[in-house]
Protein backbone atom coordinates (compact mmCIF):
# COMPACT_ATOMS: atom_id res chain seq x y z
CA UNK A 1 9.87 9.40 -1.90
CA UNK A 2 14.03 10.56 -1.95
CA UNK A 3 14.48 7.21 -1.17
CA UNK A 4 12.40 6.09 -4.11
CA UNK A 5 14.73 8.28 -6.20
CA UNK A 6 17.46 6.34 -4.86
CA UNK A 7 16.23 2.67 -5.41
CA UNK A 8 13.46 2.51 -7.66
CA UNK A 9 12.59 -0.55 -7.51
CA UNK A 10 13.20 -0.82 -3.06
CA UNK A 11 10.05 -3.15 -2.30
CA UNK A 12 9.65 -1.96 0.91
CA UNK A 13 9.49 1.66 -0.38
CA UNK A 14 7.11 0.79 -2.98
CA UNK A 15 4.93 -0.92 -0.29
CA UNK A 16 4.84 1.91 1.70
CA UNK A 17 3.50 4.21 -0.96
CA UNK A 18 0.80 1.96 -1.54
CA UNK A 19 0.15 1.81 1.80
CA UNK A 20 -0.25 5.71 2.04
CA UNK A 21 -2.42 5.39 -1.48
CA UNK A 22 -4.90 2.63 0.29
CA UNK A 23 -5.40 4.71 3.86
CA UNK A 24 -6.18 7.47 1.99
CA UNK A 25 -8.71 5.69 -0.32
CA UNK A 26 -7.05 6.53 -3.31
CA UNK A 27 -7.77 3.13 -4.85
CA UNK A 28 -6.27 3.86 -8.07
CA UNK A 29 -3.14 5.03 -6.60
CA UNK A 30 -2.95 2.15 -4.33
CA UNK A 31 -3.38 -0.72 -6.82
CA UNK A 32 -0.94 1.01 -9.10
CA UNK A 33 1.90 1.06 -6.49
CA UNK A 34 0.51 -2.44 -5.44
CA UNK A 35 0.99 -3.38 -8.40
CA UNK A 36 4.56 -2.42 -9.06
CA UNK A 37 5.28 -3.93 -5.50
CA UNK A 38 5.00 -7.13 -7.59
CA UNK A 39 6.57 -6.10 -10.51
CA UNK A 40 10.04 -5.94 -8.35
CA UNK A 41 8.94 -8.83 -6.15
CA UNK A 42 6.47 -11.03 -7.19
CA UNK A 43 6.98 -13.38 -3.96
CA UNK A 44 5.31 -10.40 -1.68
CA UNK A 45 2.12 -12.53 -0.52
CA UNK A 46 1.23 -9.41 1.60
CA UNK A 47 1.32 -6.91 -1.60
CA UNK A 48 -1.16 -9.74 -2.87
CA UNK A 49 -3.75 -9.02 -0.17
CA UNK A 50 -3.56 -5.69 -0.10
CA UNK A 51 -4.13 -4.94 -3.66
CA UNK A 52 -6.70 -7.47 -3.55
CA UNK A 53 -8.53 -5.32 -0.98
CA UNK A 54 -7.48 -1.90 -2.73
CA UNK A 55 -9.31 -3.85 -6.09
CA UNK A 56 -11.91 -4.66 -4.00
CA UNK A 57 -12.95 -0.71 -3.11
CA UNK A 58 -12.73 -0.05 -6.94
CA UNK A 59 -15.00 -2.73 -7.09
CA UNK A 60 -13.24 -4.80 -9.42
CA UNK A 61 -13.90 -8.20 -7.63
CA UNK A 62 -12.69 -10.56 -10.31
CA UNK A 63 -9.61 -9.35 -10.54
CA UNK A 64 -9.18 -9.34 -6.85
CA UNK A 65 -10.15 -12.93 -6.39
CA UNK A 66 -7.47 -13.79 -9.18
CA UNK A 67 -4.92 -12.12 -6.78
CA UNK A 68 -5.44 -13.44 -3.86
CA UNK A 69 -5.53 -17.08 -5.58
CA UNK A 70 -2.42 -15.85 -7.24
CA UNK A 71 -0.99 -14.80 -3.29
CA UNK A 72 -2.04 -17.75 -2.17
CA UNK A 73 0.41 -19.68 -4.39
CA UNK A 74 2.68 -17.59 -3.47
CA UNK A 75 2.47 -17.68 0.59
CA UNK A 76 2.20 -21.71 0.14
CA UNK A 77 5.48 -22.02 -1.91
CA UNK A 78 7.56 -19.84 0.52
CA UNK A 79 5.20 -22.00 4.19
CA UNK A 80 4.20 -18.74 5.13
CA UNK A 81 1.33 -20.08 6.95
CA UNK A 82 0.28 -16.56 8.53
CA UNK A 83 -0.13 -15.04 4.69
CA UNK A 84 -1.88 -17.97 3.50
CA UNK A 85 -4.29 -18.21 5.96
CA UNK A 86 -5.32 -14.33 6.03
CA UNK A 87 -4.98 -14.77 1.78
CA UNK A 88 -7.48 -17.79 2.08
CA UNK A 89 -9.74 -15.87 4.87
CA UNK A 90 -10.22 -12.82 3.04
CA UNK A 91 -10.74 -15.25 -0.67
CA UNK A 92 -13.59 -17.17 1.03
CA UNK A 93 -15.24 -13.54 1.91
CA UNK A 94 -14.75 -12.69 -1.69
CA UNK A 95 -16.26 -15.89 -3.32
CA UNK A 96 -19.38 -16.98 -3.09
C-alpha cells in the first residue's frame, strides 16, 4: 500500500490489491480494485478476467459476461492471443 501512496494510479499496484481482495474472497473488495485497475488502464485484458470471475462469486453473471466480451475486445486489438483465448474459454463457461 506505501507504494499506492506514492502512485495512485500504478496498475500493477492496483492489480495486486485486487489480487489480495479475490484470494481472500472478499468479492466486493476485489471487483472494486478490479475495477479501478481499468479505470487507469483500460487495455488490462487480464484485470478483465479477473473481475469477471470476482463478479462471478458475487453472483452477478451479467455483468461478468459484459466484461469478459468487453476483455475480449480488448486482448484482440492489442493480438494477445493467450488473453483472448482464456477471456473466450472462461465466456463460453459463463453463457449458455
Amino acid at each position: 500500500m506505501e507504494m499506492l501512496k506514492q502512485d495512485p494510479n500504478d496498475s500493477f499496484c492496483l492489480y495486486g490489491v485486487a489480487q489480495e481482495h479475490a484470494k481472500i474472497g472478499d468479492c466486493t473488495e476485489a471487483i472494486a480494485w478490479f475495477e479501478r485497475v481499468l479505470t487507469v488502464e483500460p487495455n488490462h485484458a487480464y484485470a478483465h478476467f479477473h473481475l469477471a470471475k470476482a463478479l462471478e462469486h458475487a453472483e452477478h453473471i451479467p455483468r461478468a459476461i459484459e466484461i469478459l466480451r468487453r476483455g475480449l475486445v480488448v486482448s484482440r486489438a492489442s493480438n494477445d492471443t493467450k488473453a483472448t483465448n482464456e477471456l473466450a474459454g472462461y465466456l463460453d463457461e459463463l453463457t449458455p
